[in-house]
C-alpha atoms as a PDB file:
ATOM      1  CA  UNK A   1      68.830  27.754-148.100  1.00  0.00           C
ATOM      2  CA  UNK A   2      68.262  30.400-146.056  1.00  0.00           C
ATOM      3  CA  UNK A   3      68.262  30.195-141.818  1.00  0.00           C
ATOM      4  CA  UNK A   4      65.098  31.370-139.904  1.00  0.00           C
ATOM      5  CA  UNK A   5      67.283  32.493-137.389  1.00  0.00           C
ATOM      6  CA  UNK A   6      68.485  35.946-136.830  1.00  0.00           C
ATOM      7  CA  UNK A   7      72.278  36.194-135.969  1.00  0.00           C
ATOM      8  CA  UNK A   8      72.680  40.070-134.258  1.00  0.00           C
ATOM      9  CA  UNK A   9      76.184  40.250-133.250  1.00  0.00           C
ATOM     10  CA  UNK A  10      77.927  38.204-135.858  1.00  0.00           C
ATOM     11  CA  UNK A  11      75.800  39.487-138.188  1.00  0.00           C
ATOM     12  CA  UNK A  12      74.348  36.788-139.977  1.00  0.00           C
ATOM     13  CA  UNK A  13      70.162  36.838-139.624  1.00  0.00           C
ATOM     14  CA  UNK A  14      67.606  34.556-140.972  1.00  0.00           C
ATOM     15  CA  UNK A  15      65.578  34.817-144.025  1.00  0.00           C
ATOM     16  CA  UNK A  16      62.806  31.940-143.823  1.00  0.00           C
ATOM     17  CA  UNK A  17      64.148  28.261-143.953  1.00  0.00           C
ATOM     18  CA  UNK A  18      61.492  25.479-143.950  1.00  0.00           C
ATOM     19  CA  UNK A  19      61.793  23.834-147.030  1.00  0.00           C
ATOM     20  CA  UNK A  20      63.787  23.757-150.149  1.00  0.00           C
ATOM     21  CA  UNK A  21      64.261  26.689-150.640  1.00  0.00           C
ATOM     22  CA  UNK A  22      63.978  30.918-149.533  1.00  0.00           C
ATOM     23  CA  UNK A  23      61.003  30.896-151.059  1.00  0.00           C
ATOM     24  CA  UNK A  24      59.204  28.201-148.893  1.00  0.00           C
ATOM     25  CA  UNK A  25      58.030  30.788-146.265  1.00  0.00           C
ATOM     26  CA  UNK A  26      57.343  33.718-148.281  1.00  0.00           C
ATOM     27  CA  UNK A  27      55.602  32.261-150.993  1.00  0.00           C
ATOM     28  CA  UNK A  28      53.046  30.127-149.041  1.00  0.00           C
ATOM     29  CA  UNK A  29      49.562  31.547-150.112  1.00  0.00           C
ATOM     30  CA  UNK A  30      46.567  31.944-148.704  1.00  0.00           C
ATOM     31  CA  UNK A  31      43.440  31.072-150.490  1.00  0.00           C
ATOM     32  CA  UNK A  32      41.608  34.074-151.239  1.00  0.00           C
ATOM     33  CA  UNK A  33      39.033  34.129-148.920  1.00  0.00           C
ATOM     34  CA  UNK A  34      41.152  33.660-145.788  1.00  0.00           C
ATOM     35  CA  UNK A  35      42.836  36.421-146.769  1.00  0.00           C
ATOM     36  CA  UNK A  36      39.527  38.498-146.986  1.00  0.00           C
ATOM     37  CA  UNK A  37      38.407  37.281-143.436  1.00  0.00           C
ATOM     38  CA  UNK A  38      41.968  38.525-142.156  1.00  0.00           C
ATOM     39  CA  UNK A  39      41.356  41.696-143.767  1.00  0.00           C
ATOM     40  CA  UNK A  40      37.993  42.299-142.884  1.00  0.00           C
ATOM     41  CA  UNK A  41      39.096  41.055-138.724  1.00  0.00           C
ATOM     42  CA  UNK A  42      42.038  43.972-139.097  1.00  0.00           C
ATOM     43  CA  UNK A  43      41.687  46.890-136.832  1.00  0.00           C
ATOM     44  CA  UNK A  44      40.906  49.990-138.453  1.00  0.00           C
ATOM     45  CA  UNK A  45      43.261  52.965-137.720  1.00  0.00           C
ATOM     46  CA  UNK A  46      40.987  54.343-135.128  1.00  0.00           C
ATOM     47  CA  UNK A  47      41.361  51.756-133.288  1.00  0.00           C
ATOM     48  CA  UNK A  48      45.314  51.713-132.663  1.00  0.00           C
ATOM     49  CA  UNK A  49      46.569  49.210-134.982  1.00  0.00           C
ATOM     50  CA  UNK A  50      48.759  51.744-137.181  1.00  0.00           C
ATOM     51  CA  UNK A  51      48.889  51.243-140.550  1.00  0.00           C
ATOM     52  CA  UNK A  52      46.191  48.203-140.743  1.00  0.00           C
ATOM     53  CA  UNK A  53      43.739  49.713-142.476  1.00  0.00           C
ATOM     54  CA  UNK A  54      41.200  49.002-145.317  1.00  0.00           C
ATOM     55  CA  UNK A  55      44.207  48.330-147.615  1.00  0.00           C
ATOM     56  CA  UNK A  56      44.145  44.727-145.549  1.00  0.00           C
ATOM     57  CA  UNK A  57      47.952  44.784-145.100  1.00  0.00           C
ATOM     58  CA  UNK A  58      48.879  41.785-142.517  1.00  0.00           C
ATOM     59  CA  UNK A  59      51.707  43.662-140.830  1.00  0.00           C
ATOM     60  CA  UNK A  60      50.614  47.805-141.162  1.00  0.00           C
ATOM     61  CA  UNK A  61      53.272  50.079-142.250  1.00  0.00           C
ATOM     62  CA  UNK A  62      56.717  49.460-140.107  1.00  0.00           C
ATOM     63  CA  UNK A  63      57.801  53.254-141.885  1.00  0.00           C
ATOM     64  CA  UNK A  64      55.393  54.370-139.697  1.00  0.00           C
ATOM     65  CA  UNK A  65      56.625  53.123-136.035  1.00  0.00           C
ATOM     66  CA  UNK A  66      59.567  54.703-135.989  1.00  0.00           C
ATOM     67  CA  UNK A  67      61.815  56.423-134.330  1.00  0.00           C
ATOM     68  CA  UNK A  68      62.754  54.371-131.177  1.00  0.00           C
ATOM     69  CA  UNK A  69      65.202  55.933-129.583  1.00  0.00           C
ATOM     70  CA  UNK A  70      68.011  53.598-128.234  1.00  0.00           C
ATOM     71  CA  UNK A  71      70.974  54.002-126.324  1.00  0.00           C
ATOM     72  CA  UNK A  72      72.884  53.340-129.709  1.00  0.00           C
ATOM     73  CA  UNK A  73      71.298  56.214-131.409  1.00  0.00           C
ATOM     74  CA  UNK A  74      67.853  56.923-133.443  1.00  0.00           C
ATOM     75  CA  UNK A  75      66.337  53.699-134.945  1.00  0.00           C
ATOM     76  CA  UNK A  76      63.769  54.222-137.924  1.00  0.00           C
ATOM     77  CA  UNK A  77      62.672  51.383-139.897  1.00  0.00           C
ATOM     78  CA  UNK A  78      62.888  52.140-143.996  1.00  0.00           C
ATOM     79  CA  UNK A  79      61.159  49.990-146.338  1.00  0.00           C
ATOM     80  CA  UNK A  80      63.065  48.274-148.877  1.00  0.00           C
ATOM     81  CA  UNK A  81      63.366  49.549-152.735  1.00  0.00           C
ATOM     82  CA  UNK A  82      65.175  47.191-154.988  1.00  0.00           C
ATOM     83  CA  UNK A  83      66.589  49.608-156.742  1.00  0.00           C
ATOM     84  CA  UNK A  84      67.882  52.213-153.974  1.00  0.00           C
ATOM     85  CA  UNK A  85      68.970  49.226-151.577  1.00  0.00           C
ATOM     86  CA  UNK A  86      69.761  46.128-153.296  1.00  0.00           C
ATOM     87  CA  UNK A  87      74.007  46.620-153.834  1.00  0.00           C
ATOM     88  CA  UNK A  88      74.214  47.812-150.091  1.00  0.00           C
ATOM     89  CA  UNK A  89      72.327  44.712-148.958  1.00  0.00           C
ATOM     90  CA  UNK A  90      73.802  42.329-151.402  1.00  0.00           C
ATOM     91  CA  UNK A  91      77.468  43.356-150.302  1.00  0.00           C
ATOM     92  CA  UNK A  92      76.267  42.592-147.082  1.00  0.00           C
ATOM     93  CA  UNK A  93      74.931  38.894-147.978  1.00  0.00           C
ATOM     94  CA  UNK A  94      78.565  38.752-149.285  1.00  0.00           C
ATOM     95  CA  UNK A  95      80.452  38.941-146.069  1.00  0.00           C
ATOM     96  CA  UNK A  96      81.425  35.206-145.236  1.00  0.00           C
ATOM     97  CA  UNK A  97      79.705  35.734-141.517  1.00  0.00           C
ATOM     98  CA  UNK A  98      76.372  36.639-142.818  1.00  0.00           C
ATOM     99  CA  UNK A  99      76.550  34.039-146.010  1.00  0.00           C
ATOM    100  CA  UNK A 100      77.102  31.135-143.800  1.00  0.00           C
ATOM    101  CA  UNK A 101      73.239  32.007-142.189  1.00  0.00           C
ATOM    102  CA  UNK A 102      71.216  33.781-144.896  1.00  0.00           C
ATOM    103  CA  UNK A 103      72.969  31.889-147.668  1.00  0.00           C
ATOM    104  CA  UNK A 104      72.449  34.452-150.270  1.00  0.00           C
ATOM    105  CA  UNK A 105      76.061  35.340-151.147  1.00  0.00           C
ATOM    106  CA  UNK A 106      76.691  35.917-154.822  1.00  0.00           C
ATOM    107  CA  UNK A 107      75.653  38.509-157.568  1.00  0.00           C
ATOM    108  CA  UNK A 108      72.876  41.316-157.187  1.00  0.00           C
ATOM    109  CA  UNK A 109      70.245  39.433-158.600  1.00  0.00           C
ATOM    110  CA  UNK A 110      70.338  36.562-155.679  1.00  0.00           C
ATOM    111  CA  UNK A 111      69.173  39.268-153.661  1.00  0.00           C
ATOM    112  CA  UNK A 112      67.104  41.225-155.425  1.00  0.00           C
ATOM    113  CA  UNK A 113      65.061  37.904-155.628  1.00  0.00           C
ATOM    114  CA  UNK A 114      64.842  37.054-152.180  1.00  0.00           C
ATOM    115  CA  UNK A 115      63.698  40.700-151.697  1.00  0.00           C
ATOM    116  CA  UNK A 116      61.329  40.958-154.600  1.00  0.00           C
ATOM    117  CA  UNK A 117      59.531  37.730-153.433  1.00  0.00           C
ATOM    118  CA  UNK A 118      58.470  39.481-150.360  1.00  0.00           C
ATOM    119  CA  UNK A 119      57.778  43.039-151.748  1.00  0.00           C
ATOM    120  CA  UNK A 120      55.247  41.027-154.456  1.00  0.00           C
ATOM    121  CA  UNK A 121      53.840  38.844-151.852  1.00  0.00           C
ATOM    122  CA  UNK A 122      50.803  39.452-149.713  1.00  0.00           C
ATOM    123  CA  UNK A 123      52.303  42.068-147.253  1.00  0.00           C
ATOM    124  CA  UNK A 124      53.059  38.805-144.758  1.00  0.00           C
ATOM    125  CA  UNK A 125      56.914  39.673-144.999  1.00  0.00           C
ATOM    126  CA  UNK A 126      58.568  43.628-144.584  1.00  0.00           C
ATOM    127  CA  UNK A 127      61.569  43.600-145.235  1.00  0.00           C
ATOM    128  CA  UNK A 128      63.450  46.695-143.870  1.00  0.00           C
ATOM    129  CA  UNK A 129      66.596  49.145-143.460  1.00  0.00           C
ATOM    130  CA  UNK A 130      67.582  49.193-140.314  1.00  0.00           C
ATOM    131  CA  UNK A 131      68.905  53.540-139.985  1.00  0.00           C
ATOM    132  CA  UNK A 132      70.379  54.392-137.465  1.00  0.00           C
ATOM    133  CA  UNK A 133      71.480  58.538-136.928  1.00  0.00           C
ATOM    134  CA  UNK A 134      70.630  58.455-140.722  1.00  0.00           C
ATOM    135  CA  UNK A 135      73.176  55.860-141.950  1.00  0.00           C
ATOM    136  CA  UNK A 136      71.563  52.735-143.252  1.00  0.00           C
ATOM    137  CA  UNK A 137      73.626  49.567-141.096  1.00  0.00           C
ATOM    138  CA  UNK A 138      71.416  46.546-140.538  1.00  0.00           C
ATOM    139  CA  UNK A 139      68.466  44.782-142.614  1.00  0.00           C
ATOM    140  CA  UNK A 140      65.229  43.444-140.977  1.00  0.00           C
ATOM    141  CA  UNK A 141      62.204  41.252-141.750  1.00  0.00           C
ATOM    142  CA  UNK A 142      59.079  41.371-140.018  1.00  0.00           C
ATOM    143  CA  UNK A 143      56.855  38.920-140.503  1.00  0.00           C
ATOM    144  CA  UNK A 144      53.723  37.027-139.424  1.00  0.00           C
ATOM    145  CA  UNK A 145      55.240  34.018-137.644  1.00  0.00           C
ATOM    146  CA  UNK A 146      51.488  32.854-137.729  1.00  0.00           C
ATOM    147  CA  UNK A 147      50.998  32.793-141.030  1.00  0.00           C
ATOM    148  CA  UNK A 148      54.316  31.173-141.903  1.00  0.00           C
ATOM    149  CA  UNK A 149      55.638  27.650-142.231  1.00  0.00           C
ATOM    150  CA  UNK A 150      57.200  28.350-139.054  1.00  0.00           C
ATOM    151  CA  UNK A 151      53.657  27.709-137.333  1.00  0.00           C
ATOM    152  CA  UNK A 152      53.528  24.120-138.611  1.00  0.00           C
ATOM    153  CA  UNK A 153      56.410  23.762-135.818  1.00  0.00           C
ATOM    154  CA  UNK A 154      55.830  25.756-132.712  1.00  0.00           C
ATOM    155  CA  UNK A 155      51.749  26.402-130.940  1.00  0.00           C
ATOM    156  CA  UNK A 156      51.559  29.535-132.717  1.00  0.00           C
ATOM    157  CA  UNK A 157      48.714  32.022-131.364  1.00  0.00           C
ATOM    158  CA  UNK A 158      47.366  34.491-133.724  1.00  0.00           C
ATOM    159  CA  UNK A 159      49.279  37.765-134.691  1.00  0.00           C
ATOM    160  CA  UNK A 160      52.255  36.355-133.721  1.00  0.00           C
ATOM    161  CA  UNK A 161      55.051  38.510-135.362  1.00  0.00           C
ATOM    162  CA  UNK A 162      58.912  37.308-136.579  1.00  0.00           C
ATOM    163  CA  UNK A 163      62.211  39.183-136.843  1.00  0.00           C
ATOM    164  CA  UNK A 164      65.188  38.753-138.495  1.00  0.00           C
ATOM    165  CA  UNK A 165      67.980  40.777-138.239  1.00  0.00           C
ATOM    166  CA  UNK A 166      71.091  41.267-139.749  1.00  0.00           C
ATOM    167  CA  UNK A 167      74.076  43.463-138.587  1.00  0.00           C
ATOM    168  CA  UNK A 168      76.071  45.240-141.537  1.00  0.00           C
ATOM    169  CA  UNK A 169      78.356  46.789-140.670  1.00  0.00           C
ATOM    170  CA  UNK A 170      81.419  44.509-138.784  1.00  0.00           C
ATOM    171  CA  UNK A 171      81.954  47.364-136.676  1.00  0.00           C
ATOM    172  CA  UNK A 172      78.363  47.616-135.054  1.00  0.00           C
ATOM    173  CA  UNK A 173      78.979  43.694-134.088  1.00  0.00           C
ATOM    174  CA  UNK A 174      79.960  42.344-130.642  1.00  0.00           C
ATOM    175  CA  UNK A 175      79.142  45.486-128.843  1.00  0.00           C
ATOM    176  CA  UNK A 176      75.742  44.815-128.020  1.00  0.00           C
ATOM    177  CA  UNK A 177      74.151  47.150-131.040  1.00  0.00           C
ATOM    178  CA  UNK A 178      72.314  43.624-132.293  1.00  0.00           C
ATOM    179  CA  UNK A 179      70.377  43.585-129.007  1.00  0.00           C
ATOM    180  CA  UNK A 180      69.521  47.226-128.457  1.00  0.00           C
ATOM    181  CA  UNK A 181      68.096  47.316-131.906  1.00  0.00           C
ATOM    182  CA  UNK A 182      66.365  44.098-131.323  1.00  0.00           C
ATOM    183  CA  UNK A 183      64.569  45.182-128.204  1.00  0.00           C
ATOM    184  CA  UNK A 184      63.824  48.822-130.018  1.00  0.00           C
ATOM    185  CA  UNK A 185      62.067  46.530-132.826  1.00  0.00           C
ATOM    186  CA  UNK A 186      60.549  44.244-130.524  1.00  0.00           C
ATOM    187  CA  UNK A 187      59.099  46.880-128.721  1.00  0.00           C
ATOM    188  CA  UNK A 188      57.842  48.756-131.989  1.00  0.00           C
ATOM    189  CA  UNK A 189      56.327  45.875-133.082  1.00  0.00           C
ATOM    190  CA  UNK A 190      54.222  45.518-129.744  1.00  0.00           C
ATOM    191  CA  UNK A 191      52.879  49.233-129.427  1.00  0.00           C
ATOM    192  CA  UNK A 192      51.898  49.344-132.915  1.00  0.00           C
ATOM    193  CA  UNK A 193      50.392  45.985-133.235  1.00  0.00           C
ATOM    194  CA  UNK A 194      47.998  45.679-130.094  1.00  0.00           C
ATOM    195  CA  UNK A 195      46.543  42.258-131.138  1.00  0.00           C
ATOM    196  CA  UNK A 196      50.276  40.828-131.271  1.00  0.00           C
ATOM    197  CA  UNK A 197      50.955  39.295-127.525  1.00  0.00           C
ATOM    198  CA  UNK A 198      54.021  38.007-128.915  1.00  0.00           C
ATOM    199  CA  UNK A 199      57.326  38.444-130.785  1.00  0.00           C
ATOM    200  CA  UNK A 200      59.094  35.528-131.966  1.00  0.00           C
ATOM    201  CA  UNK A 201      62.451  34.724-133.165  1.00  0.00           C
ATOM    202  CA  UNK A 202      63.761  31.367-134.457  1.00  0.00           C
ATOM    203  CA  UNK A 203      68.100  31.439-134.403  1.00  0.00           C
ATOM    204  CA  UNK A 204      69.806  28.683-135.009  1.00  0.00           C
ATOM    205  CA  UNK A 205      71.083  26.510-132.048  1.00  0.00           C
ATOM    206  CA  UNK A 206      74.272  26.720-133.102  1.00  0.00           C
ATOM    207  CA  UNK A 207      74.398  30.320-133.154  1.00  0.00           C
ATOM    208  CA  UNK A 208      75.249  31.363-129.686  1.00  0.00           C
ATOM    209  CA  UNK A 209      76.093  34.821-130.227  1.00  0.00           C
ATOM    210  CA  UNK A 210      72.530  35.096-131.848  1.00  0.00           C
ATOM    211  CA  UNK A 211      70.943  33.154-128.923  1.00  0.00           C
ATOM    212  CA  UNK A 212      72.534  35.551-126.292  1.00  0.00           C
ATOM    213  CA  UNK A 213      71.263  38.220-128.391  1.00  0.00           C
ATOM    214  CA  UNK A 214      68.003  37.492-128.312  1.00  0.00           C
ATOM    215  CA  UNK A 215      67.979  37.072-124.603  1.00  0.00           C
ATOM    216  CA  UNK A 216      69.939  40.151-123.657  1.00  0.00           C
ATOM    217  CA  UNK A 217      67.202  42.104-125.842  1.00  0.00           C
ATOM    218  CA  UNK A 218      64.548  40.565-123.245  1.00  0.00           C
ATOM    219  CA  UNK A 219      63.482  37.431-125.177  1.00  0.00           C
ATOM    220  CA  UNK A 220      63.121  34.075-123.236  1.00  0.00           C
ATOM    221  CA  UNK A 221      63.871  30.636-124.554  1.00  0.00           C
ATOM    222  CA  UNK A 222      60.974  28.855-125.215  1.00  0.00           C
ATOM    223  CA  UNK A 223      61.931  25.406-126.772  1.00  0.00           C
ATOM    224  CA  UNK A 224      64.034  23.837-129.085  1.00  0.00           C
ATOM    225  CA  UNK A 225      62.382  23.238-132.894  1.00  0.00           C
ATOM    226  CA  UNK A 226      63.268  21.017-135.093  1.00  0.00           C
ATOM    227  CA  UNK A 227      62.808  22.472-138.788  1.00  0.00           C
ATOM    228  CA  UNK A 228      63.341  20.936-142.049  1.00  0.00           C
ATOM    229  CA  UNK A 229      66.966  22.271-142.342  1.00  0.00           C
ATOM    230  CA  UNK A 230      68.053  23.049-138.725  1.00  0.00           C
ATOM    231  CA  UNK A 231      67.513  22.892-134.440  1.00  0.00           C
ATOM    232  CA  UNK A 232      66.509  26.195-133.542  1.00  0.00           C
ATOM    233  CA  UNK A 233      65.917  28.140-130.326  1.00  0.00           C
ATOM    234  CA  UNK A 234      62.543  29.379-130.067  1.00  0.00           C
ATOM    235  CA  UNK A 235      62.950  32.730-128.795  1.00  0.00           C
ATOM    236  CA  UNK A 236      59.689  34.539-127.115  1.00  0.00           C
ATOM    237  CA  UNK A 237      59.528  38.088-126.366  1.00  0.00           C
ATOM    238  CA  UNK A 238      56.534  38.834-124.538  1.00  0.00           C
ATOM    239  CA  UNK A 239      53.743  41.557-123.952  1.00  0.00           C
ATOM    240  CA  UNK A 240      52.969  40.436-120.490  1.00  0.00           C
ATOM    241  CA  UNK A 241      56.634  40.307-119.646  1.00  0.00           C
ATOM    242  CA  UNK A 242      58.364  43.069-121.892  1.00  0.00           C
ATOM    243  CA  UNK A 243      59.125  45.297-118.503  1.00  0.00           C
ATOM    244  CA  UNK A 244      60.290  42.681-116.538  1.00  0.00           C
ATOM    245  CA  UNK A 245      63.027  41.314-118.984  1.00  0.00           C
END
């Protein structure tokens, strides 16, 4: 199954991984009235959370954050469509340095899955074009860590918010482009999501070019986690210490 851990530089990022299968994290459900106390505990737009609104979405609109400018270029975050997106991401799922993490190598339709179970879901899990200058090159998620099966294995603190990332493009890896663009959507993430004091990232331990990623992109290691299907690095970017690392 999918990794929770999001490989920059070798290009291989996470999709959930905490049970039997990709759809453990995405398709763990609230009960109905949790959900409504979420929503109705959301910050309306005048008071800075973009995008969380009285639609109740868990996350806000990521189309909305953007740009960031970076020293690799302009970053703007592009929702998803299935049927605009799904061959470039799929090819991407297909290159043997991304399949080994994600584990979704193989015809369209294995990814159009693992993309339509978060587009149907509750709005806990965006998944996103990463554009950069206008050419589409890496895929994120953002998601509520808090929410997800993930918390059952770390002291998660409300409004805690994932990424995953995954370079496309072989030429944008081992450069550093994997960390700029993580720190760009770490940062997004905390300016438009005030009641977020943390971004966290789960790559596998094994991953090292992930790991030193994550930390060049001003992350800190915060433990080792054993999940179901792997040791991961708990990676922590934040608020308090986002201009200091």
């Amino acid at each position: 199954m999918p990794p929770t851990d999001a490989s920059t530089d070798t290009g291989a990022g996470p999709t959930p991984q905490l049970g039997s299968g990709a759809e453990d994290t995405l398709e763990l459900r609230l009960p109905e009235e949790l959900l409504a106390l979420f929503r109705e505990n959301e910050p309306s737009a005048d008071s800075g959370e973009a995008g969380a609104t009285a639609t109740g979405d868990l996350l806000g609109t990521p189309a909305d954050w953007g740009p960031a400018v970076t020293s690799a270029g302009s970053l703007q975050l592009v929702p998803v469509r299935i049927e605009r997106d799904v061959v470039l991401i799929s090819r991407w799922m297909n290159d043997p340095a991304v399949a080994a993490f994600w584990e979704l190598a193989g015809p369209h339709s294995v990814t159009a899955a693992h993309l339509r179970t978060q587009l149907d879901g509750d709005g806990r899990s965006v998944p996103c074009l990463g554009v950069l200058d206008g050419s589409p090159m890496s895929y994120f998620e953002i998601y509520r860590a808090d929410l997800d099966p993930l918390a059952r294995h770390y002291p998660a603190r409300p409004h805690d918010t994932g990424i995953h990332i995954l370079i496309g493009g072989v030429a944008d890896r081992g450069r550093g482009v994997g960390s700029t663009l993580l720190r760009a959507v770490a940062d997004l993430v905390l300016d438009h999501r005030p009641r977020c004091a943390r971004v966290i990232a789960e790559p596998d331990l094994r991953n090292t070019p992930s790991v030193s990623a994550f930390l060049s992109a001003g992350f800190r290691f915060s433990a080792e986690v054993d999940l179901p299907d792997k040791r991961a690095a708990l990676m922590v970017r934040d608020r308090a210490l986002r201009n200091l690392l």
